[in-house]
C-alpha atoms as a PDB file:
ATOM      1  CA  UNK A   1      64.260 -21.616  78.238  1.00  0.00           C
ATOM      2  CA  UNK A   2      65.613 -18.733  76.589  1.00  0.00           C
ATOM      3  CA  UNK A   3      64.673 -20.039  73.274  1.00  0.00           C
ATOM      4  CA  UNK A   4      61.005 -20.579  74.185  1.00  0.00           C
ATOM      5  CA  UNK A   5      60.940 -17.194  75.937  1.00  0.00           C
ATOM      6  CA  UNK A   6      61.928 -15.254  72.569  1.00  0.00           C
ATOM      7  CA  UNK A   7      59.030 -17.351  70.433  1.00  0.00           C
ATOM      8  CA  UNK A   8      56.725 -16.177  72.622  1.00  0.00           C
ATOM      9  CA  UNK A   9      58.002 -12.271  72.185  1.00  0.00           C
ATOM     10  CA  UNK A  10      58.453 -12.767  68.892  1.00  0.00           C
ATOM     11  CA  UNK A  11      55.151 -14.658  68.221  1.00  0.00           C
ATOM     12  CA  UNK A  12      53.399 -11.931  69.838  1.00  0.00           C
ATOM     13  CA  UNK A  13      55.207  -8.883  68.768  1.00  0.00           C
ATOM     14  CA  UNK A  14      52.473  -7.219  66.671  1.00  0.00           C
ATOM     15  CA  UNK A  15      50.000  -7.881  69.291  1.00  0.00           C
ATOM     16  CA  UNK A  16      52.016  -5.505  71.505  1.00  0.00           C
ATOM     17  CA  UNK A  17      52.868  -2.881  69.425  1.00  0.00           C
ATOM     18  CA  UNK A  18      48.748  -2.367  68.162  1.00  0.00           C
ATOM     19  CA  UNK A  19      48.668  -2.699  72.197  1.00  0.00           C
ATOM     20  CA  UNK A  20      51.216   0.400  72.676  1.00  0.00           C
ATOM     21  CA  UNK A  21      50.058   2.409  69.361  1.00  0.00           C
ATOM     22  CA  UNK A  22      47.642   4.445  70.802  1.00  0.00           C
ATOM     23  CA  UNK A  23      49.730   5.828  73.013  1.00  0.00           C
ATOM     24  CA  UNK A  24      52.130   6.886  69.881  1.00  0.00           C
ATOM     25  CA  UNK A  25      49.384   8.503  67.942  1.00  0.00           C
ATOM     26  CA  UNK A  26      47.199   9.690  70.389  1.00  0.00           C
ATOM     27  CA  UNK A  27      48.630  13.426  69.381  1.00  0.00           C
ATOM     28  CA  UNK A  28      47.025  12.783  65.708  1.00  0.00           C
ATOM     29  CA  UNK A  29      43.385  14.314  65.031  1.00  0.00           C
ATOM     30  CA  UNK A  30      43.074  11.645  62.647  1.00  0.00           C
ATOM     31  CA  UNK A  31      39.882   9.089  63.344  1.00  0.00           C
ATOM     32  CA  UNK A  32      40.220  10.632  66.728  1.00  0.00           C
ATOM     33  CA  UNK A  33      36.622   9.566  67.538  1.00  0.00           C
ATOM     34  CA  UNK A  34      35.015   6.895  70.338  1.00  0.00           C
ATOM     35  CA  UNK A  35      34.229   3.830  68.835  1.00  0.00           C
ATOM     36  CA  UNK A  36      31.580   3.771  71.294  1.00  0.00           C
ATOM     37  CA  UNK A  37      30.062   6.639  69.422  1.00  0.00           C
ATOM     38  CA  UNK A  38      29.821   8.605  72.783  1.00  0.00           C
ATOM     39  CA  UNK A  39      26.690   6.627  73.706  1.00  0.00           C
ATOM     40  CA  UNK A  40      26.094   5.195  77.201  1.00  0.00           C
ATOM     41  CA  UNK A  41      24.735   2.437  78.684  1.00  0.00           C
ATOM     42  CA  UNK A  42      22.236   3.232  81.244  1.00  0.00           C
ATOM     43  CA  UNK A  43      23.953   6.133  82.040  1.00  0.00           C
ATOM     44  CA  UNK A  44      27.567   4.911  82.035  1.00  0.00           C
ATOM     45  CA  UNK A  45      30.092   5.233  79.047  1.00  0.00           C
ATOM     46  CA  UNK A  46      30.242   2.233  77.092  1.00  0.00           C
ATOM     47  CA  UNK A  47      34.132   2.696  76.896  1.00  0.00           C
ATOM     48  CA  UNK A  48      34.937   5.913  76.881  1.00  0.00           C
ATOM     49  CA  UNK A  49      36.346   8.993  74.838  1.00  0.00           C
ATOM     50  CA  UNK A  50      39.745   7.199  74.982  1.00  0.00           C
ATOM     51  CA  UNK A  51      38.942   4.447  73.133  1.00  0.00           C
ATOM     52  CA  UNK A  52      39.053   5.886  69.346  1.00  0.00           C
ATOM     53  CA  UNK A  53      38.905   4.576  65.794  1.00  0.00           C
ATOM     54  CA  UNK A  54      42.656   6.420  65.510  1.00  0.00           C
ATOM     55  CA  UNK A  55      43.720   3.517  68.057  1.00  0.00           C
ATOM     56  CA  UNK A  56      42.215   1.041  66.001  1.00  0.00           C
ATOM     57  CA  UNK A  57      43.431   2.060  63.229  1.00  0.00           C
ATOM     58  CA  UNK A  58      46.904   2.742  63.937  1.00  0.00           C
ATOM     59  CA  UNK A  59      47.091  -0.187  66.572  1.00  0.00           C
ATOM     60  CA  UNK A  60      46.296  -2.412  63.681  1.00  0.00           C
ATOM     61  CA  UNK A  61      48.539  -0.865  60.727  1.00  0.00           C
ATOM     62  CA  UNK A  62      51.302  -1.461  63.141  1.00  0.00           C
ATOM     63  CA  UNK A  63      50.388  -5.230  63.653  1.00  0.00           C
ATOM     64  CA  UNK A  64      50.321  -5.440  60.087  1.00  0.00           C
ATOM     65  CA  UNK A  65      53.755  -4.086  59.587  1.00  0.00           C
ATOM     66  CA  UNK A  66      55.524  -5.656  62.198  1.00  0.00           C
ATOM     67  CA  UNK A  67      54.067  -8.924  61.168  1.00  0.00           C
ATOM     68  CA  UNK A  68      55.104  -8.440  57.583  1.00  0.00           C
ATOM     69  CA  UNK A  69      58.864  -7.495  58.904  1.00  0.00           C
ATOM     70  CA  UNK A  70      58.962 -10.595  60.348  1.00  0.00           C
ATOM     71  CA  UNK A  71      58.058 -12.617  57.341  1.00  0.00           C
ATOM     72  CA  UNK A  72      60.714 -10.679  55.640  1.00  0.00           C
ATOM     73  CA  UNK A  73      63.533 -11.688  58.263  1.00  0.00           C
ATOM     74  CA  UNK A  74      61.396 -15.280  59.211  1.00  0.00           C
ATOM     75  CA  UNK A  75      64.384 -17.321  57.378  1.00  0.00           C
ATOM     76  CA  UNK A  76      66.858 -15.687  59.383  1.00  0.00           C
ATOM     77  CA  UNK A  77      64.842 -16.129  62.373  1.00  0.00           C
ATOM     78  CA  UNK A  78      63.042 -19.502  62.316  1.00  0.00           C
ATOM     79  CA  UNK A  79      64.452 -20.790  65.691  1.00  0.00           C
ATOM     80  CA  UNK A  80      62.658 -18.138  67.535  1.00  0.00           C
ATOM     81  CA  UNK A  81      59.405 -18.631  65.855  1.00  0.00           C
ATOM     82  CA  UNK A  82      56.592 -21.095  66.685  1.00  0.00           C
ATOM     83  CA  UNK A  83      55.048 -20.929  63.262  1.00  0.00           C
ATOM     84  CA  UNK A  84      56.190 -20.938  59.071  1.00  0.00           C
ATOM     85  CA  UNK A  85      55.349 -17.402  58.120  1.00  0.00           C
ATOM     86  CA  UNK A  86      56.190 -18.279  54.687  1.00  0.00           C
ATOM     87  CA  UNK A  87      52.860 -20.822  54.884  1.00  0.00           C
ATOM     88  CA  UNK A  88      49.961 -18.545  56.106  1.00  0.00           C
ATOM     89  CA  UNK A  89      48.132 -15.287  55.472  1.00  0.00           C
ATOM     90  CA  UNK A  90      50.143 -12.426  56.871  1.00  0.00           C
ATOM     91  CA  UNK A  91      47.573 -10.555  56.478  1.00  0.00           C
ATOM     92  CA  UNK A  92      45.504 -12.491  58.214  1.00  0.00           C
ATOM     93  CA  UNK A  93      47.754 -13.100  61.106  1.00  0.00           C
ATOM     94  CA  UNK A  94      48.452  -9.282  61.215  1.00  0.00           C
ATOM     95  CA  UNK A  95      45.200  -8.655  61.589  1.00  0.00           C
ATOM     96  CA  UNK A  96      43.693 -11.325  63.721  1.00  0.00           C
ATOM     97  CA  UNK A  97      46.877 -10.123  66.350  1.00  0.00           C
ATOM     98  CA  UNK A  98      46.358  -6.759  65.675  1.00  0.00           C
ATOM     99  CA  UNK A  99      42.570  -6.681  66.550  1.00  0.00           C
ATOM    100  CA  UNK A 100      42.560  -9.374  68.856  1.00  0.00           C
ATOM    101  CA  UNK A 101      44.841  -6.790  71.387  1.00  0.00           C
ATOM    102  CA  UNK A 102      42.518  -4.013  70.973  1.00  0.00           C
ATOM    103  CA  UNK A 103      39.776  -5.955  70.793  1.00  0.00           C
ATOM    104  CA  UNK A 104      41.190  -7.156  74.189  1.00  0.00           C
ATOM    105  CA  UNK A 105      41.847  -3.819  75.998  1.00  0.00           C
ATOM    106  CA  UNK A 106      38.302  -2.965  74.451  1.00  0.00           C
ATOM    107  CA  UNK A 107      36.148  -5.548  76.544  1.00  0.00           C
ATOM    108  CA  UNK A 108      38.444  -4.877  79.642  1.00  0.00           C
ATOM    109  CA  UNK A 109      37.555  -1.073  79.338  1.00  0.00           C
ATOM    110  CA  UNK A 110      33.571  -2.304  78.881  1.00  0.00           C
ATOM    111  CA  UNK A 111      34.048  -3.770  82.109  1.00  0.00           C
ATOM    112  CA  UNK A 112      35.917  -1.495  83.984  1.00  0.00           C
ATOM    113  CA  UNK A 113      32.990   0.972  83.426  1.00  0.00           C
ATOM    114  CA  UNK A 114      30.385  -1.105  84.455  1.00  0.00           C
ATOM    115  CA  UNK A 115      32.281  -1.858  87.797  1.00  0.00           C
ATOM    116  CA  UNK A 116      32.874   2.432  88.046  1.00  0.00           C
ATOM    117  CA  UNK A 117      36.670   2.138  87.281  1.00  0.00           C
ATOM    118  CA  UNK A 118      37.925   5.322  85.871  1.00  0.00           C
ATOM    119  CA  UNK A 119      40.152   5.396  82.326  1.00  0.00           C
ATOM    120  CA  UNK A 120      43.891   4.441  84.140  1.00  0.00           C
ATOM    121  CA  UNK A 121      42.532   3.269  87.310  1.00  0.00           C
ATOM    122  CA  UNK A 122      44.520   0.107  88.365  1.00  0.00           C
ATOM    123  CA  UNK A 123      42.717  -3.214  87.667  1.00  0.00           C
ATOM    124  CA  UNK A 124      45.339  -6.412  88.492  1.00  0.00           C
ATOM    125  CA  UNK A 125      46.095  -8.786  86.546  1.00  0.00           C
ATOM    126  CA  UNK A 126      43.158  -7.569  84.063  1.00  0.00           C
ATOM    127  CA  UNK A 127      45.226  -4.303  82.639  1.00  0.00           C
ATOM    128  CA  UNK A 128      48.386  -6.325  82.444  1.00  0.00           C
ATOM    129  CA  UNK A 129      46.459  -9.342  80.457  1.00  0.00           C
ATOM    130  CA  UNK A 130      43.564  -7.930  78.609  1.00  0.00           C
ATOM    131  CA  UNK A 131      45.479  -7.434  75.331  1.00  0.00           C
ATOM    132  CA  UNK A 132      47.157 -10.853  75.777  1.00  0.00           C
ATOM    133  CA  UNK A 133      43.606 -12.217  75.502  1.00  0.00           C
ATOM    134  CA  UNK A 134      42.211 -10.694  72.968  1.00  0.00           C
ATOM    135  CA  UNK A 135      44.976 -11.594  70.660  1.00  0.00           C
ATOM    136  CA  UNK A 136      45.091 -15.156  71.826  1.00  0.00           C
ATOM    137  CA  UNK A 137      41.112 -15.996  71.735  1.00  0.00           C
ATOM    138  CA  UNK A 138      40.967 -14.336  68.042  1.00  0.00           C
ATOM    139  CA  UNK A 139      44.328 -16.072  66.825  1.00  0.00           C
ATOM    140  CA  UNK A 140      44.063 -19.454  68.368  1.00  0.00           C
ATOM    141  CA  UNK A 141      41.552 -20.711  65.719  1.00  0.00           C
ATOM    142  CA  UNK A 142      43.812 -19.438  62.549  1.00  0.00           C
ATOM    143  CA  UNK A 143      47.301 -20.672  63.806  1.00  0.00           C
ATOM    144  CA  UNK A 144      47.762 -23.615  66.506  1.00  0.00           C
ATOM    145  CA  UNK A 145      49.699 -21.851  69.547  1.00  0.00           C
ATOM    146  CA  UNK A 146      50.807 -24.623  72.130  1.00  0.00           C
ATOM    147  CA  UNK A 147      49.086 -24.191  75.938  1.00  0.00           C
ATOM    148  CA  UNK A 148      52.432 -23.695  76.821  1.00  0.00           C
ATOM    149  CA  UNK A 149      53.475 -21.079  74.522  1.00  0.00           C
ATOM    150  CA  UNK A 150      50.095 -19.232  75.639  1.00  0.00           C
ATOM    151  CA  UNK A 151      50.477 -19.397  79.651  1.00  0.00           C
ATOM    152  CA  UNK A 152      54.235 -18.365  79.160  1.00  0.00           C
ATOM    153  CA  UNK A 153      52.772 -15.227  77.289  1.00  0.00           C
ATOM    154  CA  UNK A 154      50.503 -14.491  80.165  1.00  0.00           C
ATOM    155  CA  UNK A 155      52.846 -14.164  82.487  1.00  0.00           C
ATOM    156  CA  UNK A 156      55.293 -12.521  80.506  1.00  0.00           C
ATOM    157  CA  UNK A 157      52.184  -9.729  80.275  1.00  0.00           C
ATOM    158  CA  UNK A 158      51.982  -9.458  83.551  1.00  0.00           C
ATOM    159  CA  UNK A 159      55.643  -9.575  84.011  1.00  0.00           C
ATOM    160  CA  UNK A 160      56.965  -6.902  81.793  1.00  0.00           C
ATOM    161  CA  UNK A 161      54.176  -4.563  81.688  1.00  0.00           C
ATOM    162  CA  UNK A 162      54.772  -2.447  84.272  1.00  0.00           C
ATOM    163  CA  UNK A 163      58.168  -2.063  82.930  1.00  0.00           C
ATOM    164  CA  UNK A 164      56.591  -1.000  79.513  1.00  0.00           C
ATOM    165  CA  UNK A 165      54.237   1.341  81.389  1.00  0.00           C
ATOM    166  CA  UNK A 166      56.887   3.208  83.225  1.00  0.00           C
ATOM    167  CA  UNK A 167      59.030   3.804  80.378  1.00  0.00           C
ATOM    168  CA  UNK A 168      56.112   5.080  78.429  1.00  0.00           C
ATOM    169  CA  UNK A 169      55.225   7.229  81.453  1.00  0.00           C
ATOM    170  CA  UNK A 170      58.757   8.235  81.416  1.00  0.00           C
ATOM    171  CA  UNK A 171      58.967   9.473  77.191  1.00  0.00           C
ATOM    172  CA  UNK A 172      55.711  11.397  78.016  1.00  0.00           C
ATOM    173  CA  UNK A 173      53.478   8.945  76.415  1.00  0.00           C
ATOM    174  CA  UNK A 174      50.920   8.005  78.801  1.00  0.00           C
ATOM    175  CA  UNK A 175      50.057   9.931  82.639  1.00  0.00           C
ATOM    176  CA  UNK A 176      50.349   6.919  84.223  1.00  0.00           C
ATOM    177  CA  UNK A 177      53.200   5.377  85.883  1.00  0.00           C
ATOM    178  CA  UNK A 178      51.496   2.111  85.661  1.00  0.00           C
END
């Protein structure tokens, strides 16, 4: 059990740190622009001023790093991984996980305006999750992650993030407890 739990962490790794990024850079003027352009959508945000080509950026640098550290360490590591790194694109895989999160947390912030949720307002299991999916739906066609492997990292997500979001609150990184 403990074995299957850490090859889901580990699989998913870069997806959660392009996930938790934003909230690292988010002091940087750099790209610090709405990839919604500002524009609106009958007179609601498409997703808001929070959402910024810095986040994207940054949130999928750091996919691409921590995917390439774990191709460097994948021989000392291949019973926690569900996958030969030394076989596929990292870059690729960086990306596609990388992306895929934001991408994720993107469409969930789409719909959160359209249903007049405000930028932090709670939305169960959807804020817990949204990253989760992204990263799944736009990896799932590159490498072939087992059903199990992708329910057990669902409810990890929904598990441990409001652990993560309290000890970002706590370092200052985000106004939000959860």
């Amino acid at each position: 059990m403990l074995e299957y739990l850490l090859q889901i962490i580990w699989f998913f790794l870069p997806a959660g740190f392009a996930n938790m990024s934003a909230a690292f850079f988010r002091t940087l003027s750099f790209l610090d622009y709405p990839v919604d352009f500002n524009k609106t959508i009958r007179g609601k945000v498409i997703f808001g001023p929070h959402k910024t080509f810095r986040g994207f950026f940054f949130g999928i640098l750091s996919a691409l790093i921590i995917v390439n550290w774990q191709k460097i360490i994948y021989l000392n590591t291949t019973e926690y991984t569900i996958l030969d790194y030394s076989s596929i694109n990292i870059w690729l895989l960086g990306f596609l996980l990388g992306f895929g999160a934001l991408f994720g947390d993107l469409a969930r912030s789409f719909v959160k305006r359209r249903f007049n949720l405000a930028p932090g307002a709670r939305w169960f299991p959807f804020d817990q999750i949204d990253w989760m999916l992204g990263a799944i739906l736009l990896t799932f066609w590159y490498v072939d992650i087992p059903w199990q492997v992708i329910l057990g990292a669902l409810v990890i997500a929904i598990a441990v993030h409001p652990l993560i979001n309290y000890t970002c609150y706590l370092c200052k990184l985000q106004k939000n407890k959860f």
